[in-house]
C-alpha atoms as a PDB file:
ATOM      1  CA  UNK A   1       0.000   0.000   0.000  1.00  0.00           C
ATOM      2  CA  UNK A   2       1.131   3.470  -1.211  1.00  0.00           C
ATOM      3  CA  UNK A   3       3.125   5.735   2.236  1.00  0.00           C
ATOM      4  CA  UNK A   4       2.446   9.348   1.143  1.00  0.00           C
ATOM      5  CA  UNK A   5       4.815  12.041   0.812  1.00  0.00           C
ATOM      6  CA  UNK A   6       2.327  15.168   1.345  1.00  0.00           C
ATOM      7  CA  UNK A   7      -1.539  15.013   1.243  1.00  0.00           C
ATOM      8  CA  UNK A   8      -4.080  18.552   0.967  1.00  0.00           C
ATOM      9  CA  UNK A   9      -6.835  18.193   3.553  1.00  0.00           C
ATOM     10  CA  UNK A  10      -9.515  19.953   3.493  1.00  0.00           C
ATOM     11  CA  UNK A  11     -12.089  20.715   6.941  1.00  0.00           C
ATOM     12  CA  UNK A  12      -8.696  19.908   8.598  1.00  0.00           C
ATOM     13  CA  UNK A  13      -9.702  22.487  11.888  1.00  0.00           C
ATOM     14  CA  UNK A  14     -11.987  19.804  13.607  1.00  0.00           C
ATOM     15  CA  UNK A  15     -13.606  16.067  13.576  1.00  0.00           C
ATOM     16  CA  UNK A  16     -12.640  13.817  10.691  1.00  0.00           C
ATOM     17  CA  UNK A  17     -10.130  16.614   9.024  1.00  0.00           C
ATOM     18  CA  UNK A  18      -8.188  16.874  11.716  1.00  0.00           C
ATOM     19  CA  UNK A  19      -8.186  13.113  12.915  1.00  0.00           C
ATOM     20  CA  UNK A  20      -7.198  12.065   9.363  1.00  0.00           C
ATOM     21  CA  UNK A  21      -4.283  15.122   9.308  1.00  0.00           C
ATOM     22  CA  UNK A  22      -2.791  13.820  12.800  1.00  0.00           C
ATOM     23  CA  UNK A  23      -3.007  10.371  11.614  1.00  0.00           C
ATOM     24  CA  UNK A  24      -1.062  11.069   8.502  1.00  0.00           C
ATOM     25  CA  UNK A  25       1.107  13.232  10.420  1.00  0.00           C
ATOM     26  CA  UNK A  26       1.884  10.505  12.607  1.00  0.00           C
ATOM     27  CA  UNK A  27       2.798   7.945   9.284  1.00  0.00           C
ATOM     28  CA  UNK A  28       5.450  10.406   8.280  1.00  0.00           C
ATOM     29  CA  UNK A  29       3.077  12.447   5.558  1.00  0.00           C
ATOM     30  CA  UNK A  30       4.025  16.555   5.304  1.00  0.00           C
ATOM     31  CA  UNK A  31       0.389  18.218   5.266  1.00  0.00           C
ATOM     32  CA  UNK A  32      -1.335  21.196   3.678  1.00  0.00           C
ATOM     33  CA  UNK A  33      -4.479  21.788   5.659  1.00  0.00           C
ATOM     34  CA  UNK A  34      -7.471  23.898   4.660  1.00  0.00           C
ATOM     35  CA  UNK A  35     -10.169  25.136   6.317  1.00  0.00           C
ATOM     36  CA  UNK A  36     -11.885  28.838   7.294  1.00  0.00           C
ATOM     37  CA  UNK A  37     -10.427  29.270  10.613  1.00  0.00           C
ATOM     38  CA  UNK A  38      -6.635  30.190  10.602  1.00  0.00           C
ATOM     39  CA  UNK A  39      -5.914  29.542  14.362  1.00  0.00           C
ATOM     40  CA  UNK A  40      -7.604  26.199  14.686  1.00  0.00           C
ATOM     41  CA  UNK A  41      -5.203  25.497  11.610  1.00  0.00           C
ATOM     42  CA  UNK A  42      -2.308  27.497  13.157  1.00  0.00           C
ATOM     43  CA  UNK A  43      -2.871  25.267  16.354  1.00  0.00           C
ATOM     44  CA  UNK A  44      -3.350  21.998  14.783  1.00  0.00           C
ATOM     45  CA  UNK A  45       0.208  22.888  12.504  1.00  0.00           C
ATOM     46  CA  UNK A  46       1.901  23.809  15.880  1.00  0.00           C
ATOM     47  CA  UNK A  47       1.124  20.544  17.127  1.00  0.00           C
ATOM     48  CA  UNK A  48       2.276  18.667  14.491  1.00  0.00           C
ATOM     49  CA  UNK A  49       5.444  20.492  14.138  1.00  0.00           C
ATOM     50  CA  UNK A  50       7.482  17.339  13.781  1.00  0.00           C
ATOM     51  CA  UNK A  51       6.405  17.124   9.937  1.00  0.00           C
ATOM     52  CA  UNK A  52       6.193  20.144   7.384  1.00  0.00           C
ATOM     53  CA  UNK A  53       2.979  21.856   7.775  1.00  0.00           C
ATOM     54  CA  UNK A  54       1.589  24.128   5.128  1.00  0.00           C
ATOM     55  CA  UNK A  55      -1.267  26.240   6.701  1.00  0.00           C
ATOM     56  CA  UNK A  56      -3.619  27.405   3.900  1.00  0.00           C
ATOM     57  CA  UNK A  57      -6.489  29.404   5.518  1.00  0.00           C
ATOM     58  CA  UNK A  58      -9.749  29.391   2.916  1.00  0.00           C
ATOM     59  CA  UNK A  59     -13.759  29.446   2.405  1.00  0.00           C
ATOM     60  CA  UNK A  60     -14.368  27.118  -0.343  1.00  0.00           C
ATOM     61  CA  UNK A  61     -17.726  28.365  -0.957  1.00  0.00           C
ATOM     62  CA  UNK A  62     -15.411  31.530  -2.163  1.00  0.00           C
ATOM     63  CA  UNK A  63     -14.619  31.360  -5.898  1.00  0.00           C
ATOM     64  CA  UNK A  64     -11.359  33.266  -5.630  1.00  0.00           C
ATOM     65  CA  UNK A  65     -10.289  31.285  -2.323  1.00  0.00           C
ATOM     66  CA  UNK A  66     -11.297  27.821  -3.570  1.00  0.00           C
ATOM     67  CA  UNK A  67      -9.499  28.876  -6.507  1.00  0.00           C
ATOM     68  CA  UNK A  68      -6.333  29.189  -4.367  1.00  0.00           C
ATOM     69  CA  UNK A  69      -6.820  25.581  -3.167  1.00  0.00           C
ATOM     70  CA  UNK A  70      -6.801  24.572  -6.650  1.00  0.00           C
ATOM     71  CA  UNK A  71      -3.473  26.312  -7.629  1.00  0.00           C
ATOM     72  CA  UNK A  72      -1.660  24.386  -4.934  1.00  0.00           C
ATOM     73  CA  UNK A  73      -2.961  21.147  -5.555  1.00  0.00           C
ATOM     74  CA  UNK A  74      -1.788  21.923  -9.434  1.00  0.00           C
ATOM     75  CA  UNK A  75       1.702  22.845  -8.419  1.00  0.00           C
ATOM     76  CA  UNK A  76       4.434  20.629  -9.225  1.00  0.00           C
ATOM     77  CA  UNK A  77       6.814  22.140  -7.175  1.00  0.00           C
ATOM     78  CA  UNK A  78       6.008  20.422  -4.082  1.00  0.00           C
ATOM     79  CA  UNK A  79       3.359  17.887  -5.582  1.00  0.00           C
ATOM     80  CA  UNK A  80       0.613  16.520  -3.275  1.00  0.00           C
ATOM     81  CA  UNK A  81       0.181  12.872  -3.887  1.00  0.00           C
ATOM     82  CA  UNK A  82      -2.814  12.513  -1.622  1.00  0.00           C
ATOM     83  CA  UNK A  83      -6.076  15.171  -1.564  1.00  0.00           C
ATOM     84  CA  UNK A  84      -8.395  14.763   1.139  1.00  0.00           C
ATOM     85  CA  UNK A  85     -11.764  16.333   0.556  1.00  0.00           C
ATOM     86  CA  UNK A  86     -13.251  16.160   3.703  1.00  0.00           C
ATOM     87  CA  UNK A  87     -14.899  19.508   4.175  1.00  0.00           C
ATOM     88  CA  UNK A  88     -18.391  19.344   4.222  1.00  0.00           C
ATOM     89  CA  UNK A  89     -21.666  21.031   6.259  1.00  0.00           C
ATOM     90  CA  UNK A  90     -25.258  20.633   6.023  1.00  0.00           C
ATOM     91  CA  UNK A  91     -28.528  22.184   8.071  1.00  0.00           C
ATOM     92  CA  UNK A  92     -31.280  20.572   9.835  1.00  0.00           C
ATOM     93  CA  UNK A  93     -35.381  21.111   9.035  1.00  0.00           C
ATOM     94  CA  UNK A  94     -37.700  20.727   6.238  1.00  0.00           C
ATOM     95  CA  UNK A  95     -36.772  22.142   3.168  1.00  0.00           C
ATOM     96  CA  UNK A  96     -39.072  24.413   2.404  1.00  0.00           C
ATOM     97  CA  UNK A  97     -38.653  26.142   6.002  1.00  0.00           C
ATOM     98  CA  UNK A  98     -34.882  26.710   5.592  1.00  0.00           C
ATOM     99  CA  UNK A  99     -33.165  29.074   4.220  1.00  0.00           C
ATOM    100  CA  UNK A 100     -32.221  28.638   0.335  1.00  0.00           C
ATOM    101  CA  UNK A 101     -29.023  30.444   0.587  1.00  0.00           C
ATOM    102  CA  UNK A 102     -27.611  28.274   3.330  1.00  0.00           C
ATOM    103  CA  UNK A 103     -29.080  25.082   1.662  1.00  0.00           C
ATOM    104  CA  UNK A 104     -27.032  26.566  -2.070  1.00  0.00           C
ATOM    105  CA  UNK A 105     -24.239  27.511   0.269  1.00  0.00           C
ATOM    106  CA  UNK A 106     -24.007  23.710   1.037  1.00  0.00           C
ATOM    107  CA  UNK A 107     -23.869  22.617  -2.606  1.00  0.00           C
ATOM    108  CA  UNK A 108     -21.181  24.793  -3.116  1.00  0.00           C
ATOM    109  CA  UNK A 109     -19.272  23.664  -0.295  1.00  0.00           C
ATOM    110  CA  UNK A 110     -20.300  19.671  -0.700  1.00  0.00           C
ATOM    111  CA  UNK A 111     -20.135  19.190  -4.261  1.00  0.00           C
ATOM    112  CA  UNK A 112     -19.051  22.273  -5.978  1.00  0.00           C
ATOM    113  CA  UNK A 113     -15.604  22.630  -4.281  1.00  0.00           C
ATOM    114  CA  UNK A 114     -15.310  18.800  -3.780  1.00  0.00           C
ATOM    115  CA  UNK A 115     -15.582  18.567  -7.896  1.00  0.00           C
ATOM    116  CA  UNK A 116     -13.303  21.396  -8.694  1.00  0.00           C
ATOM    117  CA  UNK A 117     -10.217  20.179  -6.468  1.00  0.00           C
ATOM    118  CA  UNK A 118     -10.596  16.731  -7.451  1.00  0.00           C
ATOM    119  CA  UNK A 119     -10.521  17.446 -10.796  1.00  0.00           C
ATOM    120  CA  UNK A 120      -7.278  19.919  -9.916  1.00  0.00           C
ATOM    121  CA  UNK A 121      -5.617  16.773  -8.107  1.00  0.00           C
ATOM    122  CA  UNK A 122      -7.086  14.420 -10.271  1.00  0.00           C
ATOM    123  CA  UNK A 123      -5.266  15.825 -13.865  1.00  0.00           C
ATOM    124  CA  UNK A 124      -1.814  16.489 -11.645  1.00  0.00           C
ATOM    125  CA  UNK A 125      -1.871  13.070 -10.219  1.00  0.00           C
ATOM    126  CA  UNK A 126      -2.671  11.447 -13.711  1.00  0.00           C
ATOM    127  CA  UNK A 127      -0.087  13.036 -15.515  1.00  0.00           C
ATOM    128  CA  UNK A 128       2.578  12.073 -12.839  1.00  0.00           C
ATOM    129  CA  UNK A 129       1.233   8.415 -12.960  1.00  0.00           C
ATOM    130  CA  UNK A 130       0.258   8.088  -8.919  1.00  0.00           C
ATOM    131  CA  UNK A 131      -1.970   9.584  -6.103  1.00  0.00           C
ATOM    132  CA  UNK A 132      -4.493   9.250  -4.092  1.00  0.00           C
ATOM    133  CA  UNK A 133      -8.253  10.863  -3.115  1.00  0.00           C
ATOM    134  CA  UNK A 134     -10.025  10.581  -0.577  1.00  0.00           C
ATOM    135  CA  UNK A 135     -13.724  11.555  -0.565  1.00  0.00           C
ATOM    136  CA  UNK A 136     -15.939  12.394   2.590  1.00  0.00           C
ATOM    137  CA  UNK A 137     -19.249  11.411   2.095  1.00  0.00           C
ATOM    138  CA  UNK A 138     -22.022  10.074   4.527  1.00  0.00           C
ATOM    139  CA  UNK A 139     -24.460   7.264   5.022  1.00  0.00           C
ATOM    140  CA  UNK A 140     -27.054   9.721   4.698  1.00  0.00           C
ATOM    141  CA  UNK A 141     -26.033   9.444   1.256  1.00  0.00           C
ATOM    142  CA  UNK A 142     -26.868   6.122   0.563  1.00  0.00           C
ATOM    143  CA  UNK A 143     -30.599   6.445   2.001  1.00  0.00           C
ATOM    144  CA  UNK A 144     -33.304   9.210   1.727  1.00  0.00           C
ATOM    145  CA  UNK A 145     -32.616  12.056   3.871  1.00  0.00           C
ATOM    146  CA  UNK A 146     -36.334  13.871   5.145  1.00  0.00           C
ATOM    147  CA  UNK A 147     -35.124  17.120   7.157  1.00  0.00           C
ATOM    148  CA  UNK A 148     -31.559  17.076   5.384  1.00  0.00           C
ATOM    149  CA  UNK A 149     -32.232  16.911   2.270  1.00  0.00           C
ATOM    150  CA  UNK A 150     -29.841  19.135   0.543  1.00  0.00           C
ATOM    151  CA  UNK A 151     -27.199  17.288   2.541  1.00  0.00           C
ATOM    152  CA  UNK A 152     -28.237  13.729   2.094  1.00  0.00           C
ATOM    153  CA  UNK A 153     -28.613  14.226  -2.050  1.00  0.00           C
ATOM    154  CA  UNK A 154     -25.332  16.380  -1.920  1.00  0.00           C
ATOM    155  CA  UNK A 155     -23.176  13.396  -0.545  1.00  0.00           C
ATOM    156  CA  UNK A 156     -25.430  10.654  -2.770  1.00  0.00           C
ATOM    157  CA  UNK A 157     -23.613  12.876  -5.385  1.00  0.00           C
ATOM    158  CA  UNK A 158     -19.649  12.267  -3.692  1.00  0.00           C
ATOM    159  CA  UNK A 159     -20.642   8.614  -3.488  1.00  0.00           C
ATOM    160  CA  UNK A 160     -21.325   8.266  -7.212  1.00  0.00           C
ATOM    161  CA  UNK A 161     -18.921  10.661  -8.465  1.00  0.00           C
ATOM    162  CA  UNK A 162     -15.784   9.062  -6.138  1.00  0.00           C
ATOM    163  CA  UNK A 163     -17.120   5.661  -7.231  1.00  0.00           C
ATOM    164  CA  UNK A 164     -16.952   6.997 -10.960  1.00  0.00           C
ATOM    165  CA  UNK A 165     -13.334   8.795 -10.406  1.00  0.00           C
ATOM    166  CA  UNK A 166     -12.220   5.314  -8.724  1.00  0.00           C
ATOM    167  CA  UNK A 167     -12.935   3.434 -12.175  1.00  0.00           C
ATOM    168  CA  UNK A 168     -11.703   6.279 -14.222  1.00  0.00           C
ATOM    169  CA  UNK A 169      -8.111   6.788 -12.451  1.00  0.00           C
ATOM    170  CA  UNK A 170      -7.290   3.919 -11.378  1.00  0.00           C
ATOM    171  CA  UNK A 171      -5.537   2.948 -14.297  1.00  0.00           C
ATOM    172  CA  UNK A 172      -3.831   6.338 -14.424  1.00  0.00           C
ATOM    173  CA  UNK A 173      -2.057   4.945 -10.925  1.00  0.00           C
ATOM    174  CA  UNK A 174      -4.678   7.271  -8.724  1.00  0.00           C
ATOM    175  CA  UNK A 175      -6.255   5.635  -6.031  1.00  0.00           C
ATOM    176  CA  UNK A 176     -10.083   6.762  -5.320  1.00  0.00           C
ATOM    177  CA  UNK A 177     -11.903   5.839  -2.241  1.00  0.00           C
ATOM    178  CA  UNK A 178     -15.519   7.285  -0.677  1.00  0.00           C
ATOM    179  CA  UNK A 179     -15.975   7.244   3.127  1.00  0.00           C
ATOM    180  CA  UNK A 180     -19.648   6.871   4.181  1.00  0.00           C
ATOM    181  CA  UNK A 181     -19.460   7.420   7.981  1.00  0.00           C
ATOM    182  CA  UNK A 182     -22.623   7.363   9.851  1.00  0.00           C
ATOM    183  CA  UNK A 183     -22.871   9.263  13.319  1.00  0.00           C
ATOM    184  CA  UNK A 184     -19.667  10.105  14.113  1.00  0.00           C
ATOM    185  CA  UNK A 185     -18.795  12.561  17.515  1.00  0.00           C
ATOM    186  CA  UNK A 186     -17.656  15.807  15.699  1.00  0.00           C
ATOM    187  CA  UNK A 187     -19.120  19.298  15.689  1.00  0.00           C
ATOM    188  CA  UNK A 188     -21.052  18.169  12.819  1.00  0.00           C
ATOM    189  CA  UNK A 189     -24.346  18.173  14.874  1.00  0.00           C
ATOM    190  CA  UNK A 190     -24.139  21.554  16.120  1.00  0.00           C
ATOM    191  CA  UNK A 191     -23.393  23.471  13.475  1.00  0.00           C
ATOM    192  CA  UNK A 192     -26.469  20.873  11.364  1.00  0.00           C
ATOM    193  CA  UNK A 193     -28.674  22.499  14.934  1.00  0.00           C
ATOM    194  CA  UNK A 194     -29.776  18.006  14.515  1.00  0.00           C
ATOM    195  CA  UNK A 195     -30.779  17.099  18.107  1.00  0.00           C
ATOM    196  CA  UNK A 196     -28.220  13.836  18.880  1.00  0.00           C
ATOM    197  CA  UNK A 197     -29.609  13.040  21.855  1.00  0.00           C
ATOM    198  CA  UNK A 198     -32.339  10.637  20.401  1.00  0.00           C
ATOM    199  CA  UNK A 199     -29.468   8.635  18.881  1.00  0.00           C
ATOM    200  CA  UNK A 200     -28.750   5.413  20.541  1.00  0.00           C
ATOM    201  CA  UNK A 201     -24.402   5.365  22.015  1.00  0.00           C
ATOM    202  CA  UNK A 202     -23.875   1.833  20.749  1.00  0.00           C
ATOM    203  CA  UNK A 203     -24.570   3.822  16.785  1.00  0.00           C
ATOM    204  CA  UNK A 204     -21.612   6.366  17.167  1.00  0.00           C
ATOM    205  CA  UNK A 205     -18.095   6.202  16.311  1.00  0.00           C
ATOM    206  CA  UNK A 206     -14.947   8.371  17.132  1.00  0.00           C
ATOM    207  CA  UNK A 207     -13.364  10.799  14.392  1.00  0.00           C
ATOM    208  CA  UNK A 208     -10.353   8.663  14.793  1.00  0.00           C
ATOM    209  CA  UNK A 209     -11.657   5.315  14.110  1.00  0.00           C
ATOM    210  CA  UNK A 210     -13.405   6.584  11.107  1.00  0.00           C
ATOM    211  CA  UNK A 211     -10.494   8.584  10.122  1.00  0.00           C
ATOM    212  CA  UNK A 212      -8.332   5.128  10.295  1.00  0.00           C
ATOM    213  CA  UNK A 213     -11.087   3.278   8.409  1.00  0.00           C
ATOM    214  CA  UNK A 214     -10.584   6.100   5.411  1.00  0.00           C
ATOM    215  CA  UNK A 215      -7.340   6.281   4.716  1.00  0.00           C
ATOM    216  CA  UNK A 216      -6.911   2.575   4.546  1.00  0.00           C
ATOM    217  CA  UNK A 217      -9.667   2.833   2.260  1.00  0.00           C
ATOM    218  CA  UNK A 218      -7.643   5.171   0.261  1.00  0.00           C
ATOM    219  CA  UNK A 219      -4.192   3.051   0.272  1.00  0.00           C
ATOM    220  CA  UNK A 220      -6.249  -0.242  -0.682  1.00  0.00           C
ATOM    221  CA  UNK A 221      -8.451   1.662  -3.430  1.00  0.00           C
ATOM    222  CA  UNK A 222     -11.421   0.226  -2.560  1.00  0.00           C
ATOM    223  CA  UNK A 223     -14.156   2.516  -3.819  1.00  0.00           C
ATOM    224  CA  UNK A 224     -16.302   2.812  -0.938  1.00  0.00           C
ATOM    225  CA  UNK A 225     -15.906   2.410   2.488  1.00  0.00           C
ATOM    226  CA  UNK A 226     -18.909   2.142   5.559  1.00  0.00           C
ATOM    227  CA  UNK A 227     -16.875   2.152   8.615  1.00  0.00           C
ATOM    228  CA  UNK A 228     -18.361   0.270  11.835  1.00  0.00           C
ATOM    229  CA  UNK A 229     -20.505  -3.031  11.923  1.00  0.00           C
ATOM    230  CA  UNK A 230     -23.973  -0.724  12.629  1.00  0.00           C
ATOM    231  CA  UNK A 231     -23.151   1.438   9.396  1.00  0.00           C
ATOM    232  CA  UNK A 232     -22.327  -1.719   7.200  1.00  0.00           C
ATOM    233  CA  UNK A 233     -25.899  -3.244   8.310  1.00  0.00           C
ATOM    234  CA  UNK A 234     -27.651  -0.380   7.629  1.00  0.00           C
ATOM    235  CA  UNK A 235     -26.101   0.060   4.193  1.00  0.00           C
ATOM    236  CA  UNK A 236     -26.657  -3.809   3.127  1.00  0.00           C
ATOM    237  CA  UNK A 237     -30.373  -3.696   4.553  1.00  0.00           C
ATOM    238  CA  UNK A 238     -31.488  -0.424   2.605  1.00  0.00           C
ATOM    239  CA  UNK A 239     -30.312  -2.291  -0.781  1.00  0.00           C
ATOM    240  CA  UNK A 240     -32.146  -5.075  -0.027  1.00  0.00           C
ATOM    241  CA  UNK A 241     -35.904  -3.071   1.071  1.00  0.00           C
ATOM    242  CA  UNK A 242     -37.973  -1.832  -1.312  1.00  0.00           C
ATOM    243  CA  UNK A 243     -37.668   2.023  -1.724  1.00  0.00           C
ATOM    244  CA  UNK A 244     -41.066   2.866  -0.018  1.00  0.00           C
ATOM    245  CA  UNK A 245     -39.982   0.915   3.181  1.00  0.00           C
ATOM    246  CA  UNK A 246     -36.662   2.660   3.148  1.00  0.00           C
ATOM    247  CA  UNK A 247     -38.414   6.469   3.058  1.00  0.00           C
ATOM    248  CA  UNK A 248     -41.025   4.859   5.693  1.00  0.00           C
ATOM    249  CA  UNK A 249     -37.850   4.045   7.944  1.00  0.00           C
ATOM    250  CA  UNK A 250     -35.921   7.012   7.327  1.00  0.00           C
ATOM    251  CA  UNK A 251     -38.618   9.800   7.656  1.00  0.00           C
ATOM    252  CA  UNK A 252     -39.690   7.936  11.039  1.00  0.00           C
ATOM    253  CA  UNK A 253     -36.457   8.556  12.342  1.00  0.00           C
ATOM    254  CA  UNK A 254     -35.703  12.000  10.947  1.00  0.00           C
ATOM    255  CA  UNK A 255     -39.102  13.096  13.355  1.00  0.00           C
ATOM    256  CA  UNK A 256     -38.331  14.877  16.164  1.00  0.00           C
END
């Protein structure tokens, strides 16, 4: 399985982003970490001080800073053999009683930015003949998603497009793997205002045991990964209901 030399994460300040940076820290990778809030990055690259940390503060719902993102992941001067595109937010409620301009501000963020840098690391990585990208998406991908809609359909999208990249580059020498955590103790929940507290313990995971779950994902290139025994049962299960049952199920639980 591939070691790598210096991996791009993005949503590196907190939960999964920064459990996957430390981990790769850890292995010996040199990091460039992106996110929107400079200390948290600033503190996180102080603590890994032991490897080469790149701090590179941006929005990626910003054109001009996502655009930024892009540059460096083009750059052959210090190539990145490993993008992770973890950043990723979503909101809570019915659709119709949320705001449009958050739920558009999570398209941008979830699939619009994902898209763009992959296809920045993708081309690099191609043309050099090895790399590797990770992909953040959910479970709530792989099932319908009443009260998060815009969230649940934006990472059905990451699912199918990492799934399509993994056929597509790896023959090019670019491993592609897909994450689809389920609940997973982050700030996720708070910033989605979703109310955890009806969710059962023995359902949750810790950022780091997802985290290790993904980038062995990534270093195998096995296309999609459900990390935890709950999250693999729920996945198998929903293929094999019809689709009624499964938006029964789903908008039973999403009540609250």
């Amino acid at each position: 399985m591939p070691r790598w030399t210096r991996a791009l994460v993005t949503g590196a300040s907190s939960g999964i982003g920064d459990a996957i940076a430390r981990r790769l820290a850890a292995d010996g990778t040199d990091l460039v970490i992106v996110a929107r809030n400079v200390e948290r990055l600033q503190s996180l690259a102080d603590e890994l001080r032991e490897r080469d940390v790149e701090v590179l503060p941006a929005d990626l719902g910003d054109r001009e800073q996502l655009a930024r993102v892009e540059a460096r992941l083009a750059d052959d001067h210090q190539p990145i053999d490993l993008l992770v595109n973890n950043a990723g937010f979503g909101f809570t409620g019915d659709f119709i009683d949320l705001d449009v301009e958050r739920e558009t501000s999570v398209i941008d963020v979830n699939i619009t930015a994902l898209t763009r840098l992959a296809h920045a690391a993708g081309s690099a990585m191609a043309r050099r003949g090895n790399g590797g990208i990770l992909n953040t998406a959910s479970i709530a991908g792989l099932v319908p998603s009443p009260r998060t809609a815009t969230y649940g359909a934006s990472k059905a999208f990451v699912v199918s497009f990492g799934e399509s990249l993994n056929q597509e580059l790896g023959p090019k020498g670019v491993n592609v793997s897909t994450i689809c955590p389920g609940f997973t103790r982050t700030e996720f929940q708070d910033r989605a205002e979703f109310d955890a507290s009806r969710i059962p313990g023995f359902l949750w995971q810790s950022a780091e045991d997802v985290a290790a779950a993904a980038l062995a994902g990534v270093a195998s290139g096995t296309p999609r990964v459900v990390p935890g025994l709950p999250n693999k049962m729920a996945a198998n299960t929903t293929k094999l209901m019809p689709g009624f049952i499964n938006r029964r199920l789903t908008g039973l639980l999403s009540q609250g």
